[in-house]
N, C-alpha and C. Protein backbone atom coordinates (compact mmCIF):
# COMPACT_ATOMS: atom_id res chain seq x y z
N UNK A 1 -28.09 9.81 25.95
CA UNK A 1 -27.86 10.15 24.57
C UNK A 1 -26.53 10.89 24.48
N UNK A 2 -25.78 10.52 23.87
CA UNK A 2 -24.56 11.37 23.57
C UNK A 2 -24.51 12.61 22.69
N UNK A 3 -24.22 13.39 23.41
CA UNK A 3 -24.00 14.95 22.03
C UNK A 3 -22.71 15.10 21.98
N UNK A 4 -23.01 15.80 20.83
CA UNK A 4 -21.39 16.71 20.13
C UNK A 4 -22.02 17.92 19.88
N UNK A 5 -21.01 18.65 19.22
CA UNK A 5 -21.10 20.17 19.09
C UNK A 5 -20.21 20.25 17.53
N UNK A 6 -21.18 20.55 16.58
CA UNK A 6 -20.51 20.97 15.29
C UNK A 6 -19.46 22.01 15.75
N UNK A 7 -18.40 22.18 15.91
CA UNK A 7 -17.38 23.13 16.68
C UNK A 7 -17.41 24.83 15.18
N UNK A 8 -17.53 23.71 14.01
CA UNK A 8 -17.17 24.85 12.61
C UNK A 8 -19.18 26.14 12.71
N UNK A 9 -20.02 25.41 13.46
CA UNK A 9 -20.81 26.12 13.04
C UNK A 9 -21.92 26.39 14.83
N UNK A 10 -21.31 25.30 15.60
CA UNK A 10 -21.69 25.91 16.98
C UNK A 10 -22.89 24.80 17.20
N UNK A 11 -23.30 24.25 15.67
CA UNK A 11 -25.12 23.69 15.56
C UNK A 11 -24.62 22.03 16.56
N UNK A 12 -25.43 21.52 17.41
CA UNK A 12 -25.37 20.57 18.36
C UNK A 12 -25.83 19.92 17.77
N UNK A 13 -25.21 18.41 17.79
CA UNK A 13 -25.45 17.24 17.03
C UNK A 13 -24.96 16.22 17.82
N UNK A 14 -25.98 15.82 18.06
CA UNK A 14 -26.52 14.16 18.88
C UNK A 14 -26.18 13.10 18.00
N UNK A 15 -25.99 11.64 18.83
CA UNK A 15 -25.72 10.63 18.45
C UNK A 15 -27.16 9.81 18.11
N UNK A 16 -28.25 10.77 18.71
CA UNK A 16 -29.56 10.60 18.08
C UNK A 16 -29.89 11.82 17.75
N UNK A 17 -30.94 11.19 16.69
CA UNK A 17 -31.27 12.23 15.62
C UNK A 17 -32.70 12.74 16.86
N UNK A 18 -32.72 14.32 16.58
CA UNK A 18 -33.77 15.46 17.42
C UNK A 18 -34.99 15.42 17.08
N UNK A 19 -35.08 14.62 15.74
CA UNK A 19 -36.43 14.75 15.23
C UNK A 19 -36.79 13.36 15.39
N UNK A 20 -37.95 13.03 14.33
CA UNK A 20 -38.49 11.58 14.48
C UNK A 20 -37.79 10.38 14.24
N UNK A 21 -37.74 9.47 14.97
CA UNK A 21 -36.98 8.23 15.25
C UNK A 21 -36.84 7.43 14.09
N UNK A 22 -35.55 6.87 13.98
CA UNK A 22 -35.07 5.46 12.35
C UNK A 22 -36.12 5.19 12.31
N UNK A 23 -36.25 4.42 11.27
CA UNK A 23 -36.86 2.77 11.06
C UNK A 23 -35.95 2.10 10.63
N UNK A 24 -34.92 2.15 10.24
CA UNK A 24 -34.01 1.32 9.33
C UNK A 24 -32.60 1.25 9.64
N UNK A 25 -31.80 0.37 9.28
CA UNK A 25 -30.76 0.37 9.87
C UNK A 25 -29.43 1.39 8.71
N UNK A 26 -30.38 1.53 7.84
CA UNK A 26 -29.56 2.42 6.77
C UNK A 26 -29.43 3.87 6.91
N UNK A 27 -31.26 4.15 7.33
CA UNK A 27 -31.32 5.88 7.36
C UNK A 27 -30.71 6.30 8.78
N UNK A 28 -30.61 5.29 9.70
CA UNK A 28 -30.01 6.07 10.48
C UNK A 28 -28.45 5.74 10.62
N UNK A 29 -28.18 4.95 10.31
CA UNK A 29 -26.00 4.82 10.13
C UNK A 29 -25.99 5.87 9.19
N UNK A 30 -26.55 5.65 8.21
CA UNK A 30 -26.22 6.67 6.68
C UNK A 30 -26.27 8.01 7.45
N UNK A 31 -27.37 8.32 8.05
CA UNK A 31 -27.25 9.85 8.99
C UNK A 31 -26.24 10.19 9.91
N UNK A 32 -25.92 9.27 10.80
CA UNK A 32 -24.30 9.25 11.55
C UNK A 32 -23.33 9.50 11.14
N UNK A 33 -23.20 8.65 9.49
CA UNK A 33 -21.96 8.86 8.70
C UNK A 33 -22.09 10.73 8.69
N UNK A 34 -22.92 11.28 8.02
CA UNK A 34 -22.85 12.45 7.78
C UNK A 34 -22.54 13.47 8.95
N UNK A 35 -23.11 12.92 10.12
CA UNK A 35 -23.38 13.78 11.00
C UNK A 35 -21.47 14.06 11.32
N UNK A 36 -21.16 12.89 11.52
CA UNK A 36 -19.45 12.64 11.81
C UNK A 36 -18.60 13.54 10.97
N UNK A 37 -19.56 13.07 9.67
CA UNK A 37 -18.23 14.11 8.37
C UNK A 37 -18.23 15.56 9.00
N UNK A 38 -19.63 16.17 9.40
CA UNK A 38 -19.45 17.60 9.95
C UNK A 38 -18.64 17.55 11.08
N UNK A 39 -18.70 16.68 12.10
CA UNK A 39 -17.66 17.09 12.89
C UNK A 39 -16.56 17.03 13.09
N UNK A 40 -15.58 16.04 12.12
CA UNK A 40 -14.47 16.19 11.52
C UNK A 40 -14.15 17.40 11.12
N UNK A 41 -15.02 18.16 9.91
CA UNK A 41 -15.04 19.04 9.57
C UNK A 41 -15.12 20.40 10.09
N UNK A 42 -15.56 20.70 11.69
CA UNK A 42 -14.94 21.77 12.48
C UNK A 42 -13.83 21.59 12.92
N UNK A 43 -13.33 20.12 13.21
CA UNK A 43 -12.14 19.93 13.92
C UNK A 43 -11.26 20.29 12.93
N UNK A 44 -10.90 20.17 11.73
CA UNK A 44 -9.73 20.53 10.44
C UNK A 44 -10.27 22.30 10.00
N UNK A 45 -11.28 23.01 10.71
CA UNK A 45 -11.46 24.01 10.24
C UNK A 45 -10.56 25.06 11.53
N UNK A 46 -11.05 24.16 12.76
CA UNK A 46 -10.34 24.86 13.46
C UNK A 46 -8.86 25.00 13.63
N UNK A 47 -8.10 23.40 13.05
CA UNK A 47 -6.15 23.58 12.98
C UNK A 47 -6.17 24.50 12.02
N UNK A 48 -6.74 25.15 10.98
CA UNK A 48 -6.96 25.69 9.68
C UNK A 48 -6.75 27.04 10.17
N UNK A 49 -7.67 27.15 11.54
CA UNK A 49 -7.61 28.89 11.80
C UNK A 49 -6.31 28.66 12.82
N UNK A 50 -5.16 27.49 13.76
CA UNK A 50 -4.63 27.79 14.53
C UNK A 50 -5.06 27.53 15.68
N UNK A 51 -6.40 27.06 16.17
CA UNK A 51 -7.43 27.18 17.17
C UNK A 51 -6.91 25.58 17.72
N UNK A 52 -6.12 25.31 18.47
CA UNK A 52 -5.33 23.95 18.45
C UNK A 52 -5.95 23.43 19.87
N UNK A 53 -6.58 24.32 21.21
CA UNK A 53 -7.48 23.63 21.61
C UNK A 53 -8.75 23.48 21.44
N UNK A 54 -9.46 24.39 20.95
CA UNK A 54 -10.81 24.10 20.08
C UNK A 54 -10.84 22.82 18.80
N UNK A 55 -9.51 22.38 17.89
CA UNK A 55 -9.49 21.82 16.98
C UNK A 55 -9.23 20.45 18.33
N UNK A 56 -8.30 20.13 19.22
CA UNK A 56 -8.22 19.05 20.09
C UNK A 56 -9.75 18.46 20.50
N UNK A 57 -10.40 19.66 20.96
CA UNK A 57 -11.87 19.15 21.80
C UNK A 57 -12.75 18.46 20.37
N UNK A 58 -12.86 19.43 19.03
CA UNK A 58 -13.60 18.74 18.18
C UNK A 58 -12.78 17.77 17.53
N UNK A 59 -11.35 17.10 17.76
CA UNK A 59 -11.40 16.01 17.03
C UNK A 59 -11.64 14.97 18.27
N UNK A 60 -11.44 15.47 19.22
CA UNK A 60 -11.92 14.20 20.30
C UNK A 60 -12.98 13.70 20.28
N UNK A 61 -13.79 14.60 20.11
CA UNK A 61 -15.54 14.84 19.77
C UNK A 61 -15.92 13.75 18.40
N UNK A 62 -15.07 14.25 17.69
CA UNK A 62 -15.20 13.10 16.28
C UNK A 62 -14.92 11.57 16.28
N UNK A 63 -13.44 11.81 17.18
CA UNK A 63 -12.98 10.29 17.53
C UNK A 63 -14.14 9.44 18.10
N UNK A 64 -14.05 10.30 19.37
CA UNK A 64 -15.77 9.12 20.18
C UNK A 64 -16.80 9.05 19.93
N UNK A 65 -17.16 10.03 18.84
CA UNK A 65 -18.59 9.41 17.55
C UNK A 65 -18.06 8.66 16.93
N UNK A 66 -17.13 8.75 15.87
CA UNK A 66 -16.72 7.66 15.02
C UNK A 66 -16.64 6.60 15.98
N UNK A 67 -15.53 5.84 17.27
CA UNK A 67 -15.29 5.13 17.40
C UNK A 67 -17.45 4.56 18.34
N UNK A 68 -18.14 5.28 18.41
CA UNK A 68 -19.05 4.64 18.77
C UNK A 68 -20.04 3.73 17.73
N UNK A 69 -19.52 5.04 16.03
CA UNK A 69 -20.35 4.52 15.29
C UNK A 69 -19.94 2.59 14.58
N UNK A 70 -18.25 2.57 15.02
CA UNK A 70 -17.97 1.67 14.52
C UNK A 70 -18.17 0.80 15.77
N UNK A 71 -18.73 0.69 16.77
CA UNK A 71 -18.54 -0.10 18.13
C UNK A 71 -20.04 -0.66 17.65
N UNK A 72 -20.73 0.00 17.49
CA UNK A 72 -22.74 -0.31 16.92
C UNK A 72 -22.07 -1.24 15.76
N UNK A 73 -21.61 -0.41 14.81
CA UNK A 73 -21.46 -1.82 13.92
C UNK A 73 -21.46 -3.11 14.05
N UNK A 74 -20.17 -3.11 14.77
CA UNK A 74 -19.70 -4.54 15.31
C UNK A 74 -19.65 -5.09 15.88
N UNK A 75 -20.53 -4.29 16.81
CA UNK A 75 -21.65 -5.03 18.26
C UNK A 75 -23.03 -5.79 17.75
N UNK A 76 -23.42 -4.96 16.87
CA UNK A 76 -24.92 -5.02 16.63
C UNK A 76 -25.40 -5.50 15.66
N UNK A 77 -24.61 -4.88 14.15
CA UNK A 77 -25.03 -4.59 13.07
C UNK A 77 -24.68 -5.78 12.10
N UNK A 78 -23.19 -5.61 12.23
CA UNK A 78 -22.91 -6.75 11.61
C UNK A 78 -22.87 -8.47 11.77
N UNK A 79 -22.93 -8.75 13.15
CA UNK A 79 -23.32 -10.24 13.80
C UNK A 79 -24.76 -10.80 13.08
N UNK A 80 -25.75 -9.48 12.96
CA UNK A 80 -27.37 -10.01 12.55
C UNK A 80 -27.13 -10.00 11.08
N UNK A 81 -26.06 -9.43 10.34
CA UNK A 81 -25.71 -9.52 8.95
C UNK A 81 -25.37 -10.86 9.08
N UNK A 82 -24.31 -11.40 9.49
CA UNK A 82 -24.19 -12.72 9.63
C UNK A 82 -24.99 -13.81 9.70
N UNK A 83 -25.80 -13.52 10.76
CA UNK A 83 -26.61 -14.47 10.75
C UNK A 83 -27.33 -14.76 9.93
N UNK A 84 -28.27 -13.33 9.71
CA UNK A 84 -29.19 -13.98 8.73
C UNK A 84 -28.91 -13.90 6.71
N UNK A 85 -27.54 -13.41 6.64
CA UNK A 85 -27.17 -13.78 5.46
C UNK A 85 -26.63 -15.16 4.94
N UNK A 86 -25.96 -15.34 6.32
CA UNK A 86 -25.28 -17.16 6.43
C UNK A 86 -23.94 -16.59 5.72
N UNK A 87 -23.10 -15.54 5.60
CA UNK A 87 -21.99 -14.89 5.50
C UNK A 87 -21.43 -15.05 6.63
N UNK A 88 -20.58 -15.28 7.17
CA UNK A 88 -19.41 -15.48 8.01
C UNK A 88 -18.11 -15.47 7.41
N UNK A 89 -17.31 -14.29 7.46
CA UNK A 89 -16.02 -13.70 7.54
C UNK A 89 -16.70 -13.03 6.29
N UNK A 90 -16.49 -13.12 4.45
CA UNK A 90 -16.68 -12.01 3.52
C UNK A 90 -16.39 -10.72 3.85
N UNK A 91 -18.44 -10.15 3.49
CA UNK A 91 -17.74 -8.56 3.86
C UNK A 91 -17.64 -8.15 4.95
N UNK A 92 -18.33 -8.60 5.83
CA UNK A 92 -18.58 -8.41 7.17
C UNK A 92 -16.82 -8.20 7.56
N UNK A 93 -16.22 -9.33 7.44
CA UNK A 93 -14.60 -9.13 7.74
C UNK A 93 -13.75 -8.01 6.75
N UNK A 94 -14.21 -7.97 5.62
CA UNK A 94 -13.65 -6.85 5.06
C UNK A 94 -13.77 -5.43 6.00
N UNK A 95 -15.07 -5.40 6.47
CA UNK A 95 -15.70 -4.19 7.18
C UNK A 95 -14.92 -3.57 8.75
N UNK A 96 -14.10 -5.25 8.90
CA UNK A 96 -13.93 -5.09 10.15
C UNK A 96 -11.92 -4.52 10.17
N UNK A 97 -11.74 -5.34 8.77
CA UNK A 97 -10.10 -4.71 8.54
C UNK A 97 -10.29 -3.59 8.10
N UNK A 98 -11.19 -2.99 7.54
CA UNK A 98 -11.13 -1.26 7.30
C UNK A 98 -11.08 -0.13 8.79
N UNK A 99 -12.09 -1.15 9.54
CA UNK A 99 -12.65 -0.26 11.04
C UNK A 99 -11.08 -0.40 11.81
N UNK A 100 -9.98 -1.21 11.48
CA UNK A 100 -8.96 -1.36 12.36
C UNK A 100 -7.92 -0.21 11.48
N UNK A 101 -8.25 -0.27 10.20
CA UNK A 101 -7.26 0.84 9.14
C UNK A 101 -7.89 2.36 9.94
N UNK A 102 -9.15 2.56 9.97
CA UNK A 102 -9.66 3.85 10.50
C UNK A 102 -9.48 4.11 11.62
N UNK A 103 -9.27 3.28 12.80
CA UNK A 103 -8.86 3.19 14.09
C UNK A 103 -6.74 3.93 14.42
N UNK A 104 -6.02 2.96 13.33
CA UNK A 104 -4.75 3.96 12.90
C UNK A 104 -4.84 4.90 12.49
N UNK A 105 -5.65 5.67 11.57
CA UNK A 105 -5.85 7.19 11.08
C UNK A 105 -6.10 8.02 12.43
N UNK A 106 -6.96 7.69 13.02
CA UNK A 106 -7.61 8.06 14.15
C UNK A 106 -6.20 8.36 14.99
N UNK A 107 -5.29 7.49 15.42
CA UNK A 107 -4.48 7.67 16.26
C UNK A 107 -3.36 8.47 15.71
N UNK A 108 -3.16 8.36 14.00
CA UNK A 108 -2.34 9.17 13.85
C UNK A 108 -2.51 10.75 14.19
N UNK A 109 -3.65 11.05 13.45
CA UNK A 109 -4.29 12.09 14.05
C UNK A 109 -4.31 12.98 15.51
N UNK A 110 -4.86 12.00 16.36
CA UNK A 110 -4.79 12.24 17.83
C UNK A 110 -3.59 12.38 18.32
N UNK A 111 -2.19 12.13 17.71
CA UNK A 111 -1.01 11.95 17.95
C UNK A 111 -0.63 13.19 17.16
N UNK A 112 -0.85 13.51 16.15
CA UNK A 112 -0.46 15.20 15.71
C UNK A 112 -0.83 15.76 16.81
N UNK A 113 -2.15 15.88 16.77
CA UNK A 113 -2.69 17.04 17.76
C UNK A 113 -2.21 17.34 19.12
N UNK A 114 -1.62 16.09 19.61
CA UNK A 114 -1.12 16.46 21.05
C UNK A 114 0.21 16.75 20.85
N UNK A 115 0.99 16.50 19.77
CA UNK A 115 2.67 17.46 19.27
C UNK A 115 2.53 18.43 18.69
N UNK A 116 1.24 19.06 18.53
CA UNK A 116 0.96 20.23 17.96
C UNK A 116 1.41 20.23 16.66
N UNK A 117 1.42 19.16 15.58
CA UNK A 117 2.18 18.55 14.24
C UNK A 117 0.78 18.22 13.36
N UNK A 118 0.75 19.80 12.91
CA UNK A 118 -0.27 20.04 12.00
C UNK A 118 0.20 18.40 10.76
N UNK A 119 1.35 18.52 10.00
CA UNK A 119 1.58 17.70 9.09
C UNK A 119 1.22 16.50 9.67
N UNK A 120 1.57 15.96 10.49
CA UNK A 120 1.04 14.77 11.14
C UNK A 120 -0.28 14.31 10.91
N UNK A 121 -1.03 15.64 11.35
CA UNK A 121 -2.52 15.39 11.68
C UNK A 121 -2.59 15.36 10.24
N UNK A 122 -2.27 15.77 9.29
CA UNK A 122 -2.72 16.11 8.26
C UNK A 122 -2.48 14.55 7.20
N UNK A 123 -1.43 14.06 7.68
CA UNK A 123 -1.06 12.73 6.63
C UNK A 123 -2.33 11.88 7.60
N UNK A 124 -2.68 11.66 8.45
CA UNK A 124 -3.82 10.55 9.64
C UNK A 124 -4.93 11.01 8.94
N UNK A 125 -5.46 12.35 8.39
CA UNK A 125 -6.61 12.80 7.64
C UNK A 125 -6.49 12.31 6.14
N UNK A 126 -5.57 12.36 5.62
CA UNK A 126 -5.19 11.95 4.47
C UNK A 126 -5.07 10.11 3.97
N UNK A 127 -5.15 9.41 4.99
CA UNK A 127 -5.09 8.17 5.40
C UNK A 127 -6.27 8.15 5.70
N UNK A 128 -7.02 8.79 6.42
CA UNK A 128 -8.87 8.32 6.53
C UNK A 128 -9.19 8.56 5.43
N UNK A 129 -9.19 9.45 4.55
CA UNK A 129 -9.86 10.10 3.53
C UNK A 129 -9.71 8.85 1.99
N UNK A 130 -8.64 8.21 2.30
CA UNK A 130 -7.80 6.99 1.20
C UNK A 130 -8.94 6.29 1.56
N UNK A 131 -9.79 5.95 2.98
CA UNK A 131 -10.31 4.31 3.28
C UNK A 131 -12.00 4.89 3.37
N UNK A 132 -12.44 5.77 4.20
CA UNK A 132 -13.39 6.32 4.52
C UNK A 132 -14.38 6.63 3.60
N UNK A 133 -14.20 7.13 2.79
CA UNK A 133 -15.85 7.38 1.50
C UNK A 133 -15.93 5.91 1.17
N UNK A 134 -14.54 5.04 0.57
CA UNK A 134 -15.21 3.76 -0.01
C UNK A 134 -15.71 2.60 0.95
N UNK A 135 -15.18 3.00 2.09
CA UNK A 135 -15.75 2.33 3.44
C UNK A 135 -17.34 2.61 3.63
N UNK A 136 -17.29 3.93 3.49
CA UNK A 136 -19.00 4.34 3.71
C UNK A 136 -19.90 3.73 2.86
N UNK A 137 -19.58 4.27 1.52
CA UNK A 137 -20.37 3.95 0.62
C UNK A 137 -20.70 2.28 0.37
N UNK A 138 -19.87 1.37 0.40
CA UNK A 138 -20.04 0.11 0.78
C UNK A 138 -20.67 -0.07 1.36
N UNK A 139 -21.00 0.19 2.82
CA UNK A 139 -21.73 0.46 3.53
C UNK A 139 -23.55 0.47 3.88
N UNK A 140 -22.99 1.66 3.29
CA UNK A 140 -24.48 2.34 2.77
C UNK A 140 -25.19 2.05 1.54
N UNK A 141 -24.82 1.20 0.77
CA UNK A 141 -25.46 0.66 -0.59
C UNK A 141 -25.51 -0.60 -1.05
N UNK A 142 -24.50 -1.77 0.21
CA UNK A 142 -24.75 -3.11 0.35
C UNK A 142 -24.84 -3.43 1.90
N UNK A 143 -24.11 -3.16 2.52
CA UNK A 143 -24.44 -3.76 4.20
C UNK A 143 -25.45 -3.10 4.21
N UNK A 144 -25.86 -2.07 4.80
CA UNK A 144 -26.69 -1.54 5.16
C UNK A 144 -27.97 -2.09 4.75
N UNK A 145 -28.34 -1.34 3.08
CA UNK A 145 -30.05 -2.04 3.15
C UNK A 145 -29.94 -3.75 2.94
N UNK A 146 -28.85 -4.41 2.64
CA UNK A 146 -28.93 -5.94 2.82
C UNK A 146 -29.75 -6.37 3.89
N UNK A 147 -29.04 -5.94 5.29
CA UNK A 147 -29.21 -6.02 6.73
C UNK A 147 -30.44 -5.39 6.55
N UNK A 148 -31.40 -4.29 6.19
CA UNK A 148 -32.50 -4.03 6.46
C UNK A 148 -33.29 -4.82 5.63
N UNK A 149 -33.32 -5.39 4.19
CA UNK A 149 -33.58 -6.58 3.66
C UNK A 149 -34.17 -8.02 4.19
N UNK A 150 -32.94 -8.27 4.85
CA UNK A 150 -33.10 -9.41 5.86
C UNK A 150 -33.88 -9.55 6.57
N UNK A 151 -34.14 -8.45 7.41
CA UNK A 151 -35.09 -8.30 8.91
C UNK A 151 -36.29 -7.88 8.64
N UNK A 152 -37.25 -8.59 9.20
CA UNK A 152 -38.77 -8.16 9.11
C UNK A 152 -38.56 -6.64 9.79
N UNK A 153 -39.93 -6.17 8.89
CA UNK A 153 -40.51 -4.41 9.96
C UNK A 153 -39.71 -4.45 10.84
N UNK A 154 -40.40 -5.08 11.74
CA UNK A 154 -40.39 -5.12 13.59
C UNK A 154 -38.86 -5.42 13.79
N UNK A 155 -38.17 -5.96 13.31
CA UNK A 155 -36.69 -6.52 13.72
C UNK A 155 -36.44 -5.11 13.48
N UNK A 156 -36.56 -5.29 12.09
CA UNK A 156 -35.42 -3.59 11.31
C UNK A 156 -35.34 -2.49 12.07
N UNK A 157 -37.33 -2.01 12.80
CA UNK A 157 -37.59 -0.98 13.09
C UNK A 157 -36.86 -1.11 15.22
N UNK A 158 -36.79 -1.98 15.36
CA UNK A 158 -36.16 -2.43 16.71
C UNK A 158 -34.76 -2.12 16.83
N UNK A 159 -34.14 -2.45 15.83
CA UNK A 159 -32.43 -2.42 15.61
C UNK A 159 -32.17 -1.46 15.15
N UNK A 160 -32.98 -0.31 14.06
CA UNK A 160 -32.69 1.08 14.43
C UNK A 160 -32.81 1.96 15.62
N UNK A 161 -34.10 1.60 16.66
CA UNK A 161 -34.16 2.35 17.35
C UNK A 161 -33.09 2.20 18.72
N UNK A 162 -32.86 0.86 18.59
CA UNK A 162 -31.29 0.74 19.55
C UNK A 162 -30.24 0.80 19.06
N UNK A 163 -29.55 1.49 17.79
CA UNK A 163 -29.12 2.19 17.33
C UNK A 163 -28.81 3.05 17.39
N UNK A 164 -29.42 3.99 17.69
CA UNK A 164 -30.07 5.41 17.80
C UNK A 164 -29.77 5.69 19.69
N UNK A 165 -30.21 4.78 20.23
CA UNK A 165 -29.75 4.87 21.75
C UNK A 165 -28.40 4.54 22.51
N UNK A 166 -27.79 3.41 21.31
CA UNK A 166 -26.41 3.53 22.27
C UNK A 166 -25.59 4.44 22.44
N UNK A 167 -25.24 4.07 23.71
CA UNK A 167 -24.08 4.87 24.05
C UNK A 167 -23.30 4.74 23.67
């Protein structure tokens, strides 16, 4: 199981949830999304105080959640959207030119932080923040329960819980 560390509040946050297990492929991405926003959110609290290797470790921390949460996507998530919508390229491909737009934010970012170029980091945050809510929310209010739609119980409740386990 992979952990992180909310860096802004110390509280430890897993790439699985501590309590009782998905069923769905919504409640638990939709929970990732959030979990990520907090840890973004120590990492910009800490360039905020100056804390430039504490803010390095939590945006690294953010990068390799985000980049895991988008690796499940497009390993997992979106292929069984495909299939069983009979969609091939649409949103599914929309989903996938946003994950390559968030992948450049990401690097711009990671590229402040190691020139110590707060502004840097700050236009790469400002560039996620342009793609990222309408990325999510898309997301979370058509892919998402579509894909749980599609799949019987047993599929849905299967594909959350390996979800929930990748690495």
């Amino acid at each position: 199981m992979s952990r992180m560390v909310d860096r802004s509040g110390g509280t430890p946050v897993s790439a699985a949830s501590p309590a009782a297990a998905f069923t769905t492929v919504t409640s638990y991405l939709s929970w990732d999304h959030t979990r990520l926003e907090r840890a973004l959110a120590g990492a910009r609290e800490h360039l905020r105080a100056e804390r430039m290797g504490a803010a390095r470790q939590s945006f690294d921390e953010y990068a390799r959640g985000l980049e895991r949460h988008m690796r499940v996507e497009e390993d997992l998530v979106f292929p069984v959207f495909e299939e069983l919508s009979g969609l091939s390229g649409g949103p599914v491909a929309v989903m996938r030119d946003e994950h390559r737009s968030i992948r450049m934010a990401l690097a711009m970012m990671r590229d402040g932080l190691e020139r110590d170029d707060t502004q840097s980091f700050g236009a790469g945050v400002r560039f996620l923040q342009s793609i990222l809510p309408e990325h999510n929310a898309k997301e979370e209010h058509v892919l998402y329960p579509t894909t749980d739609r599609l799949l019987t119980p047993s599929a849905r409740a299967t594909l959350a819980r390996r979800l929930e386990r990748e690495e």
